[in-house]
Protein backbone atom coordinates (compact mmCIF):
# COMPACT_ATOMS: atom_id res chain seq x y z
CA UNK A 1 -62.49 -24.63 -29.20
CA UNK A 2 -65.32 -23.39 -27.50
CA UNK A 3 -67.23 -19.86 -27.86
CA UNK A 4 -69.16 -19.32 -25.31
CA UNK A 5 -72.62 -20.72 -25.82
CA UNK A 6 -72.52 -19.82 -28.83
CA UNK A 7 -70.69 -23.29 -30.43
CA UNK A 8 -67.72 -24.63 -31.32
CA UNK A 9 -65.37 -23.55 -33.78
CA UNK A 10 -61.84 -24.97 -35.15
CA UNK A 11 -59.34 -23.15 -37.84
CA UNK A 12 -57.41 -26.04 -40.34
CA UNK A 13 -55.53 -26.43 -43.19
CA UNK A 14 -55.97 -28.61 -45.93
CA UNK A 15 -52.61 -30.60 -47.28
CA UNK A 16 -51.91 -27.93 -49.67
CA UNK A 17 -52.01 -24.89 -46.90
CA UNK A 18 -55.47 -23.70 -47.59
CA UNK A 19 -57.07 -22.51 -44.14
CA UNK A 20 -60.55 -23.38 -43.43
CA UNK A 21 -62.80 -23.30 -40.30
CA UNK A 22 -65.14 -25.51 -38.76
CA UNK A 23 -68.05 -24.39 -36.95
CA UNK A 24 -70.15 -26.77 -34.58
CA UNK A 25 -73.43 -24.59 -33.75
CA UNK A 26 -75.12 -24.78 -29.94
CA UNK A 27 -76.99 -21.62 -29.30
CA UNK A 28 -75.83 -19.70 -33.02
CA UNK A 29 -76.30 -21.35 -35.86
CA UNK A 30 -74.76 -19.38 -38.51
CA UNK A 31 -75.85 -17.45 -41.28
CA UNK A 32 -79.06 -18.52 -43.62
CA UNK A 33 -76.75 -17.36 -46.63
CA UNK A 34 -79.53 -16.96 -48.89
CA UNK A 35 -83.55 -16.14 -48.15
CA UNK A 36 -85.41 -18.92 -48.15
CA UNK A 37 -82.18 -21.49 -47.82
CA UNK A 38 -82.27 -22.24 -51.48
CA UNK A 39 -79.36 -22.08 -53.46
CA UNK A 40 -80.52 -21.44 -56.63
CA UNK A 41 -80.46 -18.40 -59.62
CA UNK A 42 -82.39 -15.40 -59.23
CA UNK A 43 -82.91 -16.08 -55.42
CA UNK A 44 -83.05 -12.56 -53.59
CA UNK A 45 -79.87 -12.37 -50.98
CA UNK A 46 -79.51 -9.71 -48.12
CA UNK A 47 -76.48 -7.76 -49.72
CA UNK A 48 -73.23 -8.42 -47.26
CA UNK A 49 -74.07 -12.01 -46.75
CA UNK A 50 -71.57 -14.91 -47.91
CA UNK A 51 -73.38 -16.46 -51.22
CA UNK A 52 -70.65 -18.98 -52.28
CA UNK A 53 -66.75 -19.76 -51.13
CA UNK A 54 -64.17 -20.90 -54.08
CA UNK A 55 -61.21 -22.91 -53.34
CA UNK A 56 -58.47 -21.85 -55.57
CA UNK A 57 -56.18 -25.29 -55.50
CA UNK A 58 -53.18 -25.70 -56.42
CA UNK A 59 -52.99 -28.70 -56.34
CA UNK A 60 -56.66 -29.45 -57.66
CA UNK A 61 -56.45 -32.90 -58.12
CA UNK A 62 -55.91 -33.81 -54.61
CA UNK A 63 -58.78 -31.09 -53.36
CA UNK A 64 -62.15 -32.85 -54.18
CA UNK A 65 -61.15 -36.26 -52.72
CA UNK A 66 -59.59 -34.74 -49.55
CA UNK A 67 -62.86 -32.34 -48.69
CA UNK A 68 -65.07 -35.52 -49.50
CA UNK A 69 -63.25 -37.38 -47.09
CA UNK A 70 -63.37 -34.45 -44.32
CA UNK A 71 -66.67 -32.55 -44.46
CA UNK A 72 -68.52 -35.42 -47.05
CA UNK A 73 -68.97 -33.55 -49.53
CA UNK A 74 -70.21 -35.24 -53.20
CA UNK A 75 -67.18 -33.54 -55.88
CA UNK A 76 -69.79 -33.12 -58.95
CA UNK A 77 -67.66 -31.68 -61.89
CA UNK A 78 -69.06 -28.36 -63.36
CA UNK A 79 -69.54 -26.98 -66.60
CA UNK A 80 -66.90 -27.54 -69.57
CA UNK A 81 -63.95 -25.31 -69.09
CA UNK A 82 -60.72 -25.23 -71.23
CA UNK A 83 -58.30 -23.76 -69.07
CA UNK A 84 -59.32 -25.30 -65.69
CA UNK A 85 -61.26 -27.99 -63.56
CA UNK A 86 -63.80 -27.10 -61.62
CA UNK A 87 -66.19 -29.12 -59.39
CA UNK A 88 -68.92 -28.32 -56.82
CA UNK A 89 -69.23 -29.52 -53.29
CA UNK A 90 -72.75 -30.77 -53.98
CA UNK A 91 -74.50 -31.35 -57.06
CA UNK A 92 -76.97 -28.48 -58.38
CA UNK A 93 -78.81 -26.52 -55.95
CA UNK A 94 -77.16 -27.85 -52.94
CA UNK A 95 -73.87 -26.73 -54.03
CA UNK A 96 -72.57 -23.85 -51.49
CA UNK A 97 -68.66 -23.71 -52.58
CA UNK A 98 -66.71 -24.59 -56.02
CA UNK A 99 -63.13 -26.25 -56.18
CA UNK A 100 -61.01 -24.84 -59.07
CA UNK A 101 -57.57 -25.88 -60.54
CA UNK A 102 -55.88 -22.42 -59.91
CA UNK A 103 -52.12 -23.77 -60.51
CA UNK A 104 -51.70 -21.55 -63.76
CA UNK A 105 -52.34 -18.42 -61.40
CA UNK A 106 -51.49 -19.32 -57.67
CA UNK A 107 -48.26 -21.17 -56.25
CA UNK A 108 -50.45 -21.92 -53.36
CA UNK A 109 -54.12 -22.35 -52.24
CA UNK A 110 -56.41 -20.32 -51.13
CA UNK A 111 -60.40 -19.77 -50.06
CA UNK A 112 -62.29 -16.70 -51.76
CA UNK A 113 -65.64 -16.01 -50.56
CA UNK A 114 -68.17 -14.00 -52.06
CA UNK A 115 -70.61 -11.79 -50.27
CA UNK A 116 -73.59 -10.81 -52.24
CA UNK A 117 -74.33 -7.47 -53.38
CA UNK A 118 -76.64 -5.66 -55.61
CA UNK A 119 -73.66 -3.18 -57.87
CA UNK A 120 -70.74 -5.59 -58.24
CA UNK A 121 -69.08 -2.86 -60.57
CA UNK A 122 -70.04 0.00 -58.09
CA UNK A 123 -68.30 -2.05 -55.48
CA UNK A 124 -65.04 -2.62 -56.92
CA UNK A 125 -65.37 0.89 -57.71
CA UNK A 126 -65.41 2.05 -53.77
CA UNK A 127 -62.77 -0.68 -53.00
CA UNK A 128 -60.51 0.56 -55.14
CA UNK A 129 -61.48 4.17 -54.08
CA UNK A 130 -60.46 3.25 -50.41
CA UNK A 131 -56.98 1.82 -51.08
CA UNK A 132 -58.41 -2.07 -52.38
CA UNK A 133 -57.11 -3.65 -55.09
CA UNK A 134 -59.28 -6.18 -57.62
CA UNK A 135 -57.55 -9.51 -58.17
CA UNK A 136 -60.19 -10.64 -60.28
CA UNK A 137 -63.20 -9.20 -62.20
CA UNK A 138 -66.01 -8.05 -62.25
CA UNK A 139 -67.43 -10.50 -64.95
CA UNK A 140 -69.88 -11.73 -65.44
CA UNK A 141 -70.60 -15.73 -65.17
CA UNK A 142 -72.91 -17.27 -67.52
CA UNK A 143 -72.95 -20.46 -66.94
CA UNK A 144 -73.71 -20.01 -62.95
CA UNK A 145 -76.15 -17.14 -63.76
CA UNK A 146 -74.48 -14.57 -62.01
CA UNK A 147 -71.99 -11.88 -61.95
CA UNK A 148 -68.73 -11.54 -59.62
């Protein structure tokens, strides 16, 4: 569908229900989600942007192949994890998104994404101060570097 000059855009669902967009720029590219268009640790973010988007499958094992197929992305499994798989979309700094096996906690799947921010703590602190609710943290996440 068109926007304006702007591009092209198009909202999906995987096979397990998990809704996704595409976005074909023209005259807006998008967002440079991190300074410098590095993905790596320690990189300086502008706080608000979108640093990284998780699918949370439940049906994991049918998630990598499917988005390899669709946007061609390269499924390179991550770290050693004993309750879950886990995969990136691209291996080390180009990664942008994770797949996770999420069955033990979600009947169906979903995308999180993360915006950067400087006070993760502080922040759930003001959601929760202005009727949020956290699903899921803060913690911190060693093995990526970072906390969420």
């Amino acid at each position: 569908m068109p926007v304006g000059d702007l591009g092209s855009m198009a909202v999906l669902t995987d096979p397990d229900g998990a809704a996704f967009g595409l976005w074909q720029p023209a005259s807006f590219s998008g967002f440079d989600h991190l300074a410098g268009g590095a993905n790596s640790v320690g990189t300086q973010v502008t706080a608000g942007l979108p640093v990284w988007f998780e699918l949370m499958s439940a049906r994991y094992h049918d998630a990598p192949s499917f988005y390899a197929a669709v946007l061609g992305w390269q499924p390179t499994p991550f770290g050693e994890s004993a309750s879950a798989a886990y995969c990136t979309n691209h291996p080390g700094e180009l990664a942008t998104a994770g797949l996770c096996d999420a069955a033990e906690w979600f009947e169906t799947s979903m995308w999180r994404v993360y915006f950067s921010t400087d006070d993760v703590d502080g922040k759930a602190e003001r959601l929760t101060a202005a009727g949020g609710q956290v699903l899921d943290g803060p913690m911190d996440t060693p093995s990526a570097g970072w906390r969420r």
